[in-house]
Structures are given as structure tokens and as C-alpha cells.
Protein backbone atom coordinates (compact mmCIF):
# COMPACT_ATOMS: atom_id res chain seq x y z
CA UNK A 1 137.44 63.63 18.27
CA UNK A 2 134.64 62.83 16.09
CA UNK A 3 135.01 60.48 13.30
CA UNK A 4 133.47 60.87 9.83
CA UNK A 5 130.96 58.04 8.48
CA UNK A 6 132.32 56.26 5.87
CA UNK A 7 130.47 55.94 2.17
CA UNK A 8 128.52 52.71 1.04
CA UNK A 9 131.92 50.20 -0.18
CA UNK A 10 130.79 49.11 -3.83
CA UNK A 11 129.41 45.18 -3.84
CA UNK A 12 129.78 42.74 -6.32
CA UNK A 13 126.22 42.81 -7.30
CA UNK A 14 126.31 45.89 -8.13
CA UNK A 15 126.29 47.34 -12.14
CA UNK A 16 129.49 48.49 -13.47
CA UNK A 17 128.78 52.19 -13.05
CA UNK A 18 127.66 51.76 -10.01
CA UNK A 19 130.05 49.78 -8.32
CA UNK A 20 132.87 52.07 -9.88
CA UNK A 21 131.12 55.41 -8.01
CA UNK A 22 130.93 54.03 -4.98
CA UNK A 23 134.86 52.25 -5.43
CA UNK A 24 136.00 56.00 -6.02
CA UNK A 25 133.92 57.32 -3.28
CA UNK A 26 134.70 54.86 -0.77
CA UNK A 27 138.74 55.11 -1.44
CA UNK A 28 138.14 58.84 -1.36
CA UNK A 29 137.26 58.63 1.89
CA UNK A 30 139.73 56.59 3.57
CA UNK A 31 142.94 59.14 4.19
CA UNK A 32 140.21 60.94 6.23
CA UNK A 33 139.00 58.28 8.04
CA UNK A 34 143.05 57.28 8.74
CA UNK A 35 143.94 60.70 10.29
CA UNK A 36 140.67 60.39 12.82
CA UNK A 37 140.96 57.44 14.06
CA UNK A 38 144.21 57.80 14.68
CA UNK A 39 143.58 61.51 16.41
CA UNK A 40 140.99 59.50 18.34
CA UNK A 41 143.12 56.48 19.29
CA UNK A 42 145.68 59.05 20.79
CA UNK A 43 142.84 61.26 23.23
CA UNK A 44 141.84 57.73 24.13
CA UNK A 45 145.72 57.13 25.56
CA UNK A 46 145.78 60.83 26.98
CA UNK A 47 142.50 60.57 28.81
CA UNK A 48 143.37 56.92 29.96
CA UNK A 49 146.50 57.98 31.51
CA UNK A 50 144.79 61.70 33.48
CA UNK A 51 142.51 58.86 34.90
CA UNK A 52 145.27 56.92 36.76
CA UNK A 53 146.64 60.10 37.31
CA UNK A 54 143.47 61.31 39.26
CA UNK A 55 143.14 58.34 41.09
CA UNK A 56 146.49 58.19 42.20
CA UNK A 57 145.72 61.57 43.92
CA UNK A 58 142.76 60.81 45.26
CA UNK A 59 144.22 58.09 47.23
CA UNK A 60 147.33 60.37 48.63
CA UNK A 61 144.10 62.84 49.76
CA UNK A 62 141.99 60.23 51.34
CA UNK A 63 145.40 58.85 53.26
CA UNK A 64 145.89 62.48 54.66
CA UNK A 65 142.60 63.11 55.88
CA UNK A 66 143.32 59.74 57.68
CA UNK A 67 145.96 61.11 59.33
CA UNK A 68 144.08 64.64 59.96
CA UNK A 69 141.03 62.87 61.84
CA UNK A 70 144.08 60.93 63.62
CA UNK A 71 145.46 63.96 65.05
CA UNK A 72 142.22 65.79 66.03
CA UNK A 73 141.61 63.00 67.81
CA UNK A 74 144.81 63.00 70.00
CA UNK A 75 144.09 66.89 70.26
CA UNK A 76 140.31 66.33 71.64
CA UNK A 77 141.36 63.45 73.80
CA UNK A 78 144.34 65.32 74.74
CA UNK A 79 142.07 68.54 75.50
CA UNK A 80 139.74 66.52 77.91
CA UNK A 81 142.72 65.28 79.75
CA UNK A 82 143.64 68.54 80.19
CA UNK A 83 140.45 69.94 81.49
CA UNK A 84 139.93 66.75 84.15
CA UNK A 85 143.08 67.29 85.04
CA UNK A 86 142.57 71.59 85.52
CA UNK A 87 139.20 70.59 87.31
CA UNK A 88 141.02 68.59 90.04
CA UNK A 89 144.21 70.54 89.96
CA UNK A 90 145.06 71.33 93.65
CA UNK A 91 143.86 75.11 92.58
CA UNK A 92 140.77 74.47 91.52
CA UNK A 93 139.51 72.00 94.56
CA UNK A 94 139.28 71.83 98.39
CA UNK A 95 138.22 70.08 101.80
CA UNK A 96 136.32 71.82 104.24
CA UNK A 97 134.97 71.05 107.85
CA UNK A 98 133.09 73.81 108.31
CA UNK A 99 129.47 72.57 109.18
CA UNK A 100 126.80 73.64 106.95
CA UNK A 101 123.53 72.59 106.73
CA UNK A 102 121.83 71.68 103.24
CA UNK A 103 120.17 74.62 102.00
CA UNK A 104 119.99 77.44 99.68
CA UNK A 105 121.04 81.24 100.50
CA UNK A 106 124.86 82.00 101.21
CA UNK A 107 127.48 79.75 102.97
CA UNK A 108 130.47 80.76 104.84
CA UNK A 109 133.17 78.28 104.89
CA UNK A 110 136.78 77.68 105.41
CA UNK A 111 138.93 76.13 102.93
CA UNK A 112 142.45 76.13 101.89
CA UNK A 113 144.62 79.24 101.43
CA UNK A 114 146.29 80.15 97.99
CA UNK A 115 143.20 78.33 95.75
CA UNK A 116 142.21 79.63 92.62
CA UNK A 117 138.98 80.56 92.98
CA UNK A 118 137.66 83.67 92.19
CA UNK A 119 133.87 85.60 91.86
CA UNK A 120 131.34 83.61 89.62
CA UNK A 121 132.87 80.47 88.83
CA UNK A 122 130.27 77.73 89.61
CA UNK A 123 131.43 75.38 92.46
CA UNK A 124 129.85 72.05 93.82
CA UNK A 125 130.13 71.10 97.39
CA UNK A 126 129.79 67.85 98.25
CA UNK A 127 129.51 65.56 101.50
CA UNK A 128 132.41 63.43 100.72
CA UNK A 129 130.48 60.16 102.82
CA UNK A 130 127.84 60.38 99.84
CA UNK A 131 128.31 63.65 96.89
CA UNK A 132 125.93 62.34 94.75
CA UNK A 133 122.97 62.18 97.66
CA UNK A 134 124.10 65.59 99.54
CA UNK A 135 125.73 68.31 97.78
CA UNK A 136 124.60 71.76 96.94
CA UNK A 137 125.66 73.92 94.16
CA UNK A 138 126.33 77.97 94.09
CA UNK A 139 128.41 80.56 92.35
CA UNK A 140 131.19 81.94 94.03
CA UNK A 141 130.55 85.41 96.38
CA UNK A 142 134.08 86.20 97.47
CA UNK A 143 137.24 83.99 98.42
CA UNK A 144 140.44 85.27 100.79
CA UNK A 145 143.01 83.28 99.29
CA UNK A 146 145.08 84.01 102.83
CA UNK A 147 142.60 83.36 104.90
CA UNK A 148 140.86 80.56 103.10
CA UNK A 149 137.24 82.25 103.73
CA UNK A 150 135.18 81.11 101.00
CA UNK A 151 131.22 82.50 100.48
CA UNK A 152 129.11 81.03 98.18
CA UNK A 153 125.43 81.76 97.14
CA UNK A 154 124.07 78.12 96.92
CA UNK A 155 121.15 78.04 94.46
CA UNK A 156 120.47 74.17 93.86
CA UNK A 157 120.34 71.26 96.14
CA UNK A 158 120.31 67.53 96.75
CA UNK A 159 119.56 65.75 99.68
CA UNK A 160 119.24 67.28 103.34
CA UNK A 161 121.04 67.31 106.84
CA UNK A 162 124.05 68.84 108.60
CA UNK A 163 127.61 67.97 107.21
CA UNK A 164 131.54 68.97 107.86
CA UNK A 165 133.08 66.94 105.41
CA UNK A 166 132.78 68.90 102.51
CA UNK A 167 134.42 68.69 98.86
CA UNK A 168 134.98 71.74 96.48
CA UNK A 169 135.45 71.54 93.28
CA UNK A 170 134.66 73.35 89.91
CA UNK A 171 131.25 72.50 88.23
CA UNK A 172 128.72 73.17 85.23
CA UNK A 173 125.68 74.11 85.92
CA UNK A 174 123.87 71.19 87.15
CA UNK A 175 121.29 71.48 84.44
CA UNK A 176 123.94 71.42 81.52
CA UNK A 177 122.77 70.60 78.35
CA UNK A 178 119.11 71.78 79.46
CA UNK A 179 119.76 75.65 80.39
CA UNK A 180 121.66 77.90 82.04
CA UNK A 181 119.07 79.15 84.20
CA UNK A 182 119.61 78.16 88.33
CA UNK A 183 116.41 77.96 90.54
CA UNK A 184 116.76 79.49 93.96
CA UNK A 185 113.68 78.87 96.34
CA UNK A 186 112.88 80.62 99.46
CA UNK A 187 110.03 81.04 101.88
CA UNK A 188 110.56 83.67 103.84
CA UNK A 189 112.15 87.53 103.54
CA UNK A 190 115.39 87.44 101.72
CA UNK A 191 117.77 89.17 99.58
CA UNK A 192 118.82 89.20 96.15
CA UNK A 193 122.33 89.66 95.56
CA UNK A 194 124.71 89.43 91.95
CA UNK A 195 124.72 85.72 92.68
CA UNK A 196 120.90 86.00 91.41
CA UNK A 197 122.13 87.31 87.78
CA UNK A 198 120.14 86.08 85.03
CA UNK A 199 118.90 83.12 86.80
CA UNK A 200 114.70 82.73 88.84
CA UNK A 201 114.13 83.05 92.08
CA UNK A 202 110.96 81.43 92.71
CA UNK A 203 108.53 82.19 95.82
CA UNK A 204 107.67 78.88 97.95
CA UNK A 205 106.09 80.84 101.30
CA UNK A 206 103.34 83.17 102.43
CA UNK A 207 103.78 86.96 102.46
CA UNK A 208 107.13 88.83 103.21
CA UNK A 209 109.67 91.17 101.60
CA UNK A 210 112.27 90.39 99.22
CA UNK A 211 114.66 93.01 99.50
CA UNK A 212 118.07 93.82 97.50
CA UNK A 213 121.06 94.66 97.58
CA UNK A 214 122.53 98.17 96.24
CA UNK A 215 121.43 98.89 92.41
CA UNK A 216 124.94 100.22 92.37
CA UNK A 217 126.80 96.86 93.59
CA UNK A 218 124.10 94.85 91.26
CA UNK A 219 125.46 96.80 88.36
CA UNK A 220 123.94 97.80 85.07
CA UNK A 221 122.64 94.82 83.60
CA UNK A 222 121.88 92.63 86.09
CA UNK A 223 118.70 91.17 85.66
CA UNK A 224 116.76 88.37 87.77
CA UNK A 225 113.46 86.26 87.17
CA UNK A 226 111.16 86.55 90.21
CA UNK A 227 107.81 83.87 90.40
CA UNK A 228 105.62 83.78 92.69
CA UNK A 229 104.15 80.41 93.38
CA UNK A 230 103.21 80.35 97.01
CA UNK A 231 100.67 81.50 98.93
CA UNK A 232 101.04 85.13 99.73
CA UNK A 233 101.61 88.20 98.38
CA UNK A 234 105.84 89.29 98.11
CA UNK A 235 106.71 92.75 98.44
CA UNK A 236 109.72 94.05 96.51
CA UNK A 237 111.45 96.50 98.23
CA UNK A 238 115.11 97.85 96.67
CA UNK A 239 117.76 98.78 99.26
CA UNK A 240 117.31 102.14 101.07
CA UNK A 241 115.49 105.01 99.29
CA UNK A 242 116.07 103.46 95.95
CA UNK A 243 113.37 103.02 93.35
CA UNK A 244 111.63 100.27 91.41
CA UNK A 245 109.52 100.89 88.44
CA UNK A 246 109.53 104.63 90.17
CA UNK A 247 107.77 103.28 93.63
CA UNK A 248 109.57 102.63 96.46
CA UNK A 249 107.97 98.99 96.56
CA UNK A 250 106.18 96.88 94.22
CA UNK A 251 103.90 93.53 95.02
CA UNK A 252 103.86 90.30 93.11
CA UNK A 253 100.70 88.23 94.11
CA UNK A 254 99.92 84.80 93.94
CA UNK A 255 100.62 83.14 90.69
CA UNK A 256 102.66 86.46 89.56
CA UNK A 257 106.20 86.47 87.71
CA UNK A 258 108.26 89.52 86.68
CA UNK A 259 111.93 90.24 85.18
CA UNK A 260 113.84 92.76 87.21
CA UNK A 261 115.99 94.59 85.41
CA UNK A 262 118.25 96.90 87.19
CA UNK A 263 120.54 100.44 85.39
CA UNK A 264 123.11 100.43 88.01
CA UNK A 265 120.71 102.71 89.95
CA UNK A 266 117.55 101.83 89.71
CA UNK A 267 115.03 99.12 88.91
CA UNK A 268 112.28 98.53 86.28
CA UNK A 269 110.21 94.92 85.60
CA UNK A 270 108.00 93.68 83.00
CA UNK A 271 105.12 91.63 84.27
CA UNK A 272 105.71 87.86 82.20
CA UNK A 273 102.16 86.49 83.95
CA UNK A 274 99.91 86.73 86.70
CA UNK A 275 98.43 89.60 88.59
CA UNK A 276 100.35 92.26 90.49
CA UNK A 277 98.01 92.05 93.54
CA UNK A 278 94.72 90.51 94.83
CA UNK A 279 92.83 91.35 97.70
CA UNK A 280 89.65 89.78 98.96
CA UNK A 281 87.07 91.31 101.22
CA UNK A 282 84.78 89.44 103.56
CA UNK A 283 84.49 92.28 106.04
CA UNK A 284 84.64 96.28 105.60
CA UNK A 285 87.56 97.60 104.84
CA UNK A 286 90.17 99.74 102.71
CA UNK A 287 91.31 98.85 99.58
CA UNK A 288 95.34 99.62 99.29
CA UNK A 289 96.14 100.78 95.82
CA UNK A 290 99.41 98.80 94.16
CA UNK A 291 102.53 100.23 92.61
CA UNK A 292 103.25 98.52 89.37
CA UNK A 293 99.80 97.89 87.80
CA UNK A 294 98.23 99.40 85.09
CA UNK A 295 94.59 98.06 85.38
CA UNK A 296 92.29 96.54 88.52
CA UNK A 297 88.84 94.51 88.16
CA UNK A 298 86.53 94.43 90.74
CA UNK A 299 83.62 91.94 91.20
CA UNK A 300 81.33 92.94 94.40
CA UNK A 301 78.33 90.92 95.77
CA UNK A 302 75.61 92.57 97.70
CA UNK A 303 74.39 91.22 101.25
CA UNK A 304 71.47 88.45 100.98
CA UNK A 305 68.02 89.49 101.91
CA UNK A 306 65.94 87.67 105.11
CA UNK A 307 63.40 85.07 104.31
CA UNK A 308 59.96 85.82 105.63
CA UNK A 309 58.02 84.22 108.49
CA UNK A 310 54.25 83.74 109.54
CA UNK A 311 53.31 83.01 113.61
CA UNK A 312 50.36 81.22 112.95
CA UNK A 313 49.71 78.46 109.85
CA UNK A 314 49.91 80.42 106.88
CA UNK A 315 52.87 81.57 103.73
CA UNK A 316 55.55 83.01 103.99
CA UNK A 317 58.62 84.22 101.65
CA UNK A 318 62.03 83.28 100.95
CA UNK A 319 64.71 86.62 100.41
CA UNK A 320 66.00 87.68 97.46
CA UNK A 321 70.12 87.25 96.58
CA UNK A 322 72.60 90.01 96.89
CA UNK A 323 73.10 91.14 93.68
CA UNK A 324 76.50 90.71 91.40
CA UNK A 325 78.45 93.84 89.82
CA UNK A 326 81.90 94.09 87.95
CA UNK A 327 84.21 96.88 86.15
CA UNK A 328 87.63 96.93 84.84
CA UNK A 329 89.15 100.20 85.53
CA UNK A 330 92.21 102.13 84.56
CA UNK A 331 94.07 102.66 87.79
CA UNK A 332 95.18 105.90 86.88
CA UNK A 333 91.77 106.88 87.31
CA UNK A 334 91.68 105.58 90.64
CA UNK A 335 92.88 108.41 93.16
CA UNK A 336 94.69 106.60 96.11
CA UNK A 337 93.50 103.79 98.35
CA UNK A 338 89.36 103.08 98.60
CA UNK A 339 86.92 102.42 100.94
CA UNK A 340 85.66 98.98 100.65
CA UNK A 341 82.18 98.44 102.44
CA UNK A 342 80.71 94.77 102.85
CA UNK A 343 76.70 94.32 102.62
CA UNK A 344 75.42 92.82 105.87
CA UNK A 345 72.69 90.06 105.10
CA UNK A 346 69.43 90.42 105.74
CA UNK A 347 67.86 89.43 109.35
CA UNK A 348 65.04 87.01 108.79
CA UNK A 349 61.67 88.28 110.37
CA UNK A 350 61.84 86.98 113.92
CA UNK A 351 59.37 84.21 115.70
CA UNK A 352 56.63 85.72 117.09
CA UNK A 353 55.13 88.01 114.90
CA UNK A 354 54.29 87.75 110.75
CA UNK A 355 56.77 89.57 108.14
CA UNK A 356 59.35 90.21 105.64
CA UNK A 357 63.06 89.72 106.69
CA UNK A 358 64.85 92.83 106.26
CA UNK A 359 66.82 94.19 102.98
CA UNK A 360 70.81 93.27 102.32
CA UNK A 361 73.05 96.08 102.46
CA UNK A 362 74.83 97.05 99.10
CA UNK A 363 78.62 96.08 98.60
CA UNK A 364 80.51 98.76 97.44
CA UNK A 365 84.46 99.62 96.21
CA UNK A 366 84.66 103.71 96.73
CA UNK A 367 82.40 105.74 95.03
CA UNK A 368 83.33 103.44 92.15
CA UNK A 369 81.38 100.70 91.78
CA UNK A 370 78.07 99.51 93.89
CA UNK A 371 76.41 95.89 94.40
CA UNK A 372 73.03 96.09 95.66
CA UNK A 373 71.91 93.73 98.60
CA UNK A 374 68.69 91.43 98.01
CA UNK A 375 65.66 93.15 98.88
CA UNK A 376 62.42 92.48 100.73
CA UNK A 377 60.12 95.52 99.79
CA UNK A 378 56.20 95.15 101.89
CA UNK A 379 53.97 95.00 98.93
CA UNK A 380 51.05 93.72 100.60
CA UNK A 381 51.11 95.68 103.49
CA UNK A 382 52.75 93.38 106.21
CA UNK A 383 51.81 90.26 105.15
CA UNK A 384 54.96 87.93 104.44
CA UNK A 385 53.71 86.25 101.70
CA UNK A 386 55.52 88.99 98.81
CA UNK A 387 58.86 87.67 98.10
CA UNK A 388 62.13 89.55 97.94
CA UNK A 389 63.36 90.59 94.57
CA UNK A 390 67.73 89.58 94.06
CA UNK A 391 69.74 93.03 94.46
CA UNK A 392 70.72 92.56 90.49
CA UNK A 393 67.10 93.09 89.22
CA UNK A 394 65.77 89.57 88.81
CA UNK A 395 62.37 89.60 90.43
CA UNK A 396 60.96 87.28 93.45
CA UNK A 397 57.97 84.95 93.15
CA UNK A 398 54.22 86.38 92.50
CA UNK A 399 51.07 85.63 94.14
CA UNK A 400 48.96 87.52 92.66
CA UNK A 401 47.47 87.06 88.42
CA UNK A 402 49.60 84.79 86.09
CA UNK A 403 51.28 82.94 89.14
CA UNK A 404 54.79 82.50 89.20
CA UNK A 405 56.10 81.11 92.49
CA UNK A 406 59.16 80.05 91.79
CA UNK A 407 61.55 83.15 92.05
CA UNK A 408 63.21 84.47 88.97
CA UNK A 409 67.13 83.48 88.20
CA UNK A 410 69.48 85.24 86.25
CA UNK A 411 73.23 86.20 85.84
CA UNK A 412 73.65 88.88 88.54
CA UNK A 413 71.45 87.24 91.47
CA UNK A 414 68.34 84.87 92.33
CA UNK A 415 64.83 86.39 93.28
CA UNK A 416 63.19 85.45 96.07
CA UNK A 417 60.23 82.41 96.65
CA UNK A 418 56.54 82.71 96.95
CA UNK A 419 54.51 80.83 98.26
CA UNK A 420 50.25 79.64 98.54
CA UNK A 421 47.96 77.68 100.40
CA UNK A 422 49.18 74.09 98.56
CA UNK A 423 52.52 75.42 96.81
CA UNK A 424 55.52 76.88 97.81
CA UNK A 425 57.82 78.28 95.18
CA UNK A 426 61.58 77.87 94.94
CA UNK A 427 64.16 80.32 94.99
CA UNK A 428 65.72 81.67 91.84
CA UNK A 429 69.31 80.39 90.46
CA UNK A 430 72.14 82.84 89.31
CA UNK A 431 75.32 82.53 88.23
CA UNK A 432 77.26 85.33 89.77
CA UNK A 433 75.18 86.62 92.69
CA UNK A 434 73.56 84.88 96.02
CA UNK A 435 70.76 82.61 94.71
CA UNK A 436 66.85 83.59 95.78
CA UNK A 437 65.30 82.15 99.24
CA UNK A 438 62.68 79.28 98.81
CA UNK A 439 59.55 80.06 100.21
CA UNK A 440 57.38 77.69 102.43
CA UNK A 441 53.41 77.07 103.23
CA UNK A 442 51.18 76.22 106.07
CA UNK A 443 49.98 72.86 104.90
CA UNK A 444 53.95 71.68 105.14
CA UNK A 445 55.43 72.55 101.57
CA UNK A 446 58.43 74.32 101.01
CA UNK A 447 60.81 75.67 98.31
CA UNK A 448 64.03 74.79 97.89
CA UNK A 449 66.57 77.39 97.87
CA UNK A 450 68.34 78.99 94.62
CA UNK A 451 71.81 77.78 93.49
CA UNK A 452 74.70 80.00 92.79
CA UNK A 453 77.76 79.20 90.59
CA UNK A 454 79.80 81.76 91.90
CA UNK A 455 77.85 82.87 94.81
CA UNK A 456 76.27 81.75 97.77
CA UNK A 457 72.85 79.51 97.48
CA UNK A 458 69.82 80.67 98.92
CA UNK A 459 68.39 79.02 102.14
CA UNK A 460 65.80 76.64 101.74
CA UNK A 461 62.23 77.16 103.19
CA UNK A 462 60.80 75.19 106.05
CA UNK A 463 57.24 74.27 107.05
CA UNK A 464 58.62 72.48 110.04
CA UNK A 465 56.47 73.84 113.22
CA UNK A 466 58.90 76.19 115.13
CA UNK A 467 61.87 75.66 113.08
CA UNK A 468 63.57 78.55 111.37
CA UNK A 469 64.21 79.00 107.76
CA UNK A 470 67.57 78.02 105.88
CA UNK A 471 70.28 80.97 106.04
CA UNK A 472 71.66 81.74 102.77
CA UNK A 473 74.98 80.54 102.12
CA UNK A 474 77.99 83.01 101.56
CA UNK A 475 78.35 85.03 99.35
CA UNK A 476 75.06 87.06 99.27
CA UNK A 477 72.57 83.91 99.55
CA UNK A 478 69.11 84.87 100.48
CA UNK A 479 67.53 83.63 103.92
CA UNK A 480 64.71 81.03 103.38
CA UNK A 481 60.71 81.83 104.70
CA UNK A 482 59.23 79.65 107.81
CA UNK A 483 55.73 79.32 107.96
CA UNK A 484 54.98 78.03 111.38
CA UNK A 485 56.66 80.06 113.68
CA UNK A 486 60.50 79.63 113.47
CA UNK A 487 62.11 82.70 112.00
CA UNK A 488 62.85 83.53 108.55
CA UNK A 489 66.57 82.47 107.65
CA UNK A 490 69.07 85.21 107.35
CA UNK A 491 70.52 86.70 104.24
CA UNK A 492 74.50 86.06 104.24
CA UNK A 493 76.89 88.84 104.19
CA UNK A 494 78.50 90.13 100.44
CA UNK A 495 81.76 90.14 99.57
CA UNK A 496 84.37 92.49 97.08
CA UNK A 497 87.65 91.10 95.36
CA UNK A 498 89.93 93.25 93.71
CA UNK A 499 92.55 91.86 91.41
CA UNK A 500 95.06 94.57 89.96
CA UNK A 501 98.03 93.83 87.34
């Protein structure tokens, strides 16, 4: 309660008026000032005793939490009693002597009769001389509680070797904690089975087929992570007639990872990374179109063109570089498989007689897309000096006005060499295509050949007597010249890749 102020008390000093206004004031004022302070004297008393009231409370609350945390704590430690004791309850464990290797896939053995076990609990089985070092762990397949025949899918590891003194018991996951998510390798053909649910089977080999059991024994829902990180290309192929992503079989190449979903009849997969299929082509051949791919780019390199040679002192010119072509096509415009055809390189003009080596074939995928080989065109009638132009445009050395031996580099392909009496040029770089030949003289000089960051260098030029030009390195390099006699250097042979996803 709030008490009023009290008036100024009269003082002695004061006049005799004044002091009698402020005697009557002051005395005025007092029965007020009586019945407040003694309003507030008695809130003071109520309020004092509400405090020892709340505290006294408090205290009664803070000693029954106490005892709360006390009995959760007899409850938790009582709970993880109860679960040690459940996972090593005669039901829920085992000896075998079966012998089993260390290994992933499925494992027959025989344990006890009347266990506990049933169709996806986890289980670890352990070599009882050392668990830690060799055990494996699996989900359960199926377990004959008469017979004691127990199959599990074993999708983790430790350790290695033959053993038939195994443990079973209930387990977590061994990654715990970290995820949820068991790793089953293989190398070779396999199948995956409901023991695969929701966890990766990852691809350690070369090529085979991973095959699967029935969509309908899978179920609706079952999914499974597939990755390919080996060094073929895996073909899935569902059980029987069924389908997946409406093909009988789809690839996953090198590098590759899908999620296979399946309805309970049949199977669809979303690519996560990689490409569906690659194919490289060294030699002539047909392209197999993929199931499960929406898009393929192809890169093609054209054949290498010979280098040039003279019999008697005199020039001669290096070849020009298979040239480099790409495209990224919508496979639904692609109708069925395609023909893939590999550009030969270029002979180089043979000992004996003066000339041009001869032209690289073209590379080719179908009718779709065309790499032209390196090309050594006569311009001067015979005479080898003329270099060969690279099969993507970029033009060889010149002879003639405004000089320009060296042969001209570019993206797609290198140009061939020229060469005169006292200089030789060199061949042109690229990055994508066969580099030029270098081209070589009769008074000893000769060109080096062109480079190639992708594709194959050119052959270097010689002015060695009798000794043949360089051959151009693979893919499309051109051949290097010889100018005393020992055979232009060949063009090398193109190539085509095809990567589809």
C-alpha cells in the first residue's frame, strides 16, 4: 500500500502564523498517515509469510524430482538388463559346426532346434576362437525351428578363412550409430534377393549379370542401391520374362549407380550417377544400343594420313592428323544398333620411288556422325614435298609464297609438315584429333611431329639415309616424311567412343 507524504512539521524559527499553519496541517495529517502504515505493516507480514510458504514447496518439489530421476534410473538400468539378458537368452543365440567359409552371399547352417529366430532379424556369426577378427554379419533368410536349418544372407565381413565353430547371436547393424545401410560386394554374376532391401550392393568385378529374384517374392516396395565400381559393364536382368524400366535388361557401366525400385511386378530405376553404358572402338564394328538411357555422345577420330618420302636427296612431307568430331544425340532418334566403321591410317609412300603417303579413312558412327581421316591431296603433281592437310580442316605446311612450314594446329586435328632445301617444318598440334606429321629435308633437317592432348601425336620426320619416317601415334596421328629413301611413316588408325546414360 502506498503511503501519503507527510506536510512540512512547523519549526521553532518559524513566525507565529506560520508555525501555527503548518502545526494544524501537520496534525491533520497524522490519522492518515496511522491507518497506512499500519495497512502497510500488515501486507509486509502477509507477503513475508507466502514467501516461506513458497519456499517450503519448492523444496518438497525439488525432493520429488530427486526421487523421479531415482526411479528412471532403476527403470533404464533395469531395461538394459533386460535386453542383455533377451540378447543371450537361450532363444535368441546358438552354436554351430557347420563349416563356412568367410564371405558374403547366403549361408546354410545348422543350429539348434526350437530358437527364436525368425525372417529379418540381424544376426552375427562369429568364430568363437577369435569373434572380433572373423565374424560375418547377415539378415535372416529362413529358419526350421525342427530342423535347426538356418539361411542367412551375409552382407558384411571381418577377417577371412574356413571355420566350424560358429556363434549366433542377435546384432545391430554393424554400422550403428552411422546408418542403416549394409554393403554387399560381389564380383561375379549373382542374385539379389529381399535380404538386399533398402541396403547397396556395390560391383567389385568385370562384366556379368546380376539377376533377381521374382518381383512378386521381392514385394512392392522393395528397393536396392546398385554401384558399379569395377571394371566392366553389369547387366541387370529380372527373373524370367519380367521387365525393368520396360526392357527385359538394363546395363550399368563403369562408375554407374542406380536405385531399383520394384511394384511387386515389375522394376523401374533412377540413374543417381554415372553413365548407363560405354563402349570404345579401336576396330570396326557395331554399336549395341542400351535400354535405360535417354541420351548418347559420341566423339570419333579419323585415321592419320602417311608422311611423304623422296628416293634420292631431296623434301619430303609429313601427313596430316585424322580429324576430331562429336554430337550429343537423343537416343530416341537413334533407330536400333549402328554401324561403327574405324579409319585405317594412312600408308606412308614406300622406299623406292618419290610421293605422298596415302589419305586416312574417315571414322564414322551410322549415318550419324563422320570424322574425316588426314589427307595427303598431290598438289604439285607427284612431288612429295605438299604436305597433308588434318581431316578437321587445319591446313598442312606451304612451300610456295608467304612460307609457312610448320603445319597448322587446331582443336579438331594437326596439319601436316613441309619442308625446303635448309628447313623442315613441324607438324601441327591439336587438342582433340591426331597431331600433323613433321616433315624432313635432304641436307639432314627434320620436323618434329605434332602433339595431341587427346589424340595421337604425329610421327616425327627423318633425314636419316634409308630410315623410315615416324608412324603417328594412336589415335589418328599422322605418319612423318623421309627424305633419303626410307619410307614415309604411317598414319595410325582412328578410333569412336560412345558413352550413353
Amino acid at each position: 500500500m502506498t503511503i501519503s507524504a507527510l506536510p512540512t512539521p512547523p519549526s521553532r524559527s518559524d513566525s507565529p502564523s506560520d508555525f501555527s499553519t503548518k502545526a494544524d496541517a501537520f496534525l491533520a495529517a497524522l490519522p492518515t498517515f496511522q491507518t497506512e502504515a499500519n495497512q502497510t505493516a500488515s501486507d509486509v507480514n502477509d507477503d513475508a509469510s507466502a514467501a516461506a510458504s513458497s519456499a517450503s514447496s519448492a523444496a518438497e518439489s525439488a525432493s520429488a524430482a530427486q526421487t523421479a530421476q531415482g526411479l528412471a534410473e532403476d527403470a533404464r538400468d533395469a531395461a538394459a538388463a533386460s535386453a542383455a539378458s533377451a540378447l543371450n537368452a537361450p532363444g535368441t543365440s546358438a552354436t554351430s559346426t557347420t563349416s563356412l567359409s568367410i564371405s558374403t552371399g547366403t549361408k546354410n547352417l545348422t543350429i539348434q532346434t526350437g530358437k527364436l529366430f525368425v525372417q529379418g532379424q540381424t544376426l552375427l556369426i562369429a568364430s568363437s576362437a577369435a569373434p572380433a577378427t572373423n565374424n560375418m554379419w547377415g539378415q535372416v533368410l529362413s529358419y526350421n525351428s525342427e530342423s535347426g536349418a538356418l539361411s542367412v544372407s551375409v552382407v558384411v565381413i571381418n577377417g577371412s578363412g574356413t571355420f566350424a565353430d560358429w556363434v549366433i547371436s542377435l546384432s545391430a547393424s554393424p554400422n550403428a550409430g552411422e546408418s542403416n545401410l549394409f554393403t554387399r560386394s560381389i564380383s561375379g554374376a549373382s542374385t539379389i534377393t529381399t535380404a538386399d532391401k533398402g541396403n547397396l550392393v556395390e560391383i567389385t568385378g568385370g562384366t556379368f549379370t546380376l539377376g533377381f529374384e521374382a518381383a512378386a517374392t521381392l514385394g512392392d516396395g522393395f528397393y536396392v542401391y546398385v554401384r558399379n565400381n569395377g571394371t566392366g559393364v553389369v547387366t541387370l536382368d529380372p527373373n524370367g520374362s519380367e521387365q525393368i524400366d520396360g526392357a527385359a535388361a538394363v546395363a550399368i557401366g563403369q562408375g554407374g549407380a542406380r536405385l531399383i525400385v520394384c511394384d511387386g511386378v515389375a522394376f523401374t530405376t533412377v540413374m543417381l550417377e554415372g553413365f548407363v553404358d560405354y563402349q570404345e572402338f579401336t576396330s570396326s564394328g557395331t554399336w549395341t544400343k542400351p535400354n535405360g538411357c535417354r541420351f548418347v555422345y559420341v566423339e570419333a577420330i579419323g585415321g592419320g594420313g602417311g608422311g611423304g618420302n623422296i628416293e634420292v636427296g631431296g623434301e619430303a612431307a609429313g601427313g596430316g592428323g585424322g580429324g576430331f568430331s562429336s554430337c550429343v544425340i537423343d537416343i530416341s532418334s537413334i533407330t536400333g544398333d549402328q554401324l561403327i566403321t574405324i579409319g585405317a591410317g594412312g600408308a606412308g609412300h614406300p622406299s623406292g620411288t618419290r610421293g605422298i603417303g596415302s589419305d586416312g579413312g574417315d571414322s564414322s558412327f551410322g549415318a550419324i556422325l563422320s570424322a574425316r581421316g588426314g589427307t595427303n591431296t598431290d598438289k604439285l603433281s607427284g612431288y612429295p614435298t605438299w604436305p597433308g592437310d588434318g581431316g578437321g580442316g587445319e591446313l598442312g605446311g606451304r612451300t610456295t609464297s608467304n612460307i609457312t612450314l610448320d603445319g597448322n594446329g587446331g582443336y579438331s586435328s594437326g596439319g601436316g609438315g613441309a619442308a625446303i632445301s635448309g628447313a623442315a617444318g613441324r607438324g601441327g598440334n591439336c587438342v582433340k584429333g591426331g597431331g600433323g606429321g613433321g616433315g624432313s629435308e635432304r641436307g639432314g633437317l627434320s620436323g618434329a611431329g605434332g602433339t595431341s592432348i587427346d589424340g595421337g601425336d604425329g610421327g616425327s620426320g627423318n633425314a636419316s639415309s634409308s630410315v623410315k619416317g615416324g608412324n603417328g601415334a594412336f589415335p589418328g596421328g599422322g605418319g612423318g616424311a623421309s627424305s633419303k629413301d626410307g619410307g614415309g611413316g604411317d598414319g595410325a588408325d582412328g578410333r569412336v567412343r560412345v558413352w550413353a546414360w
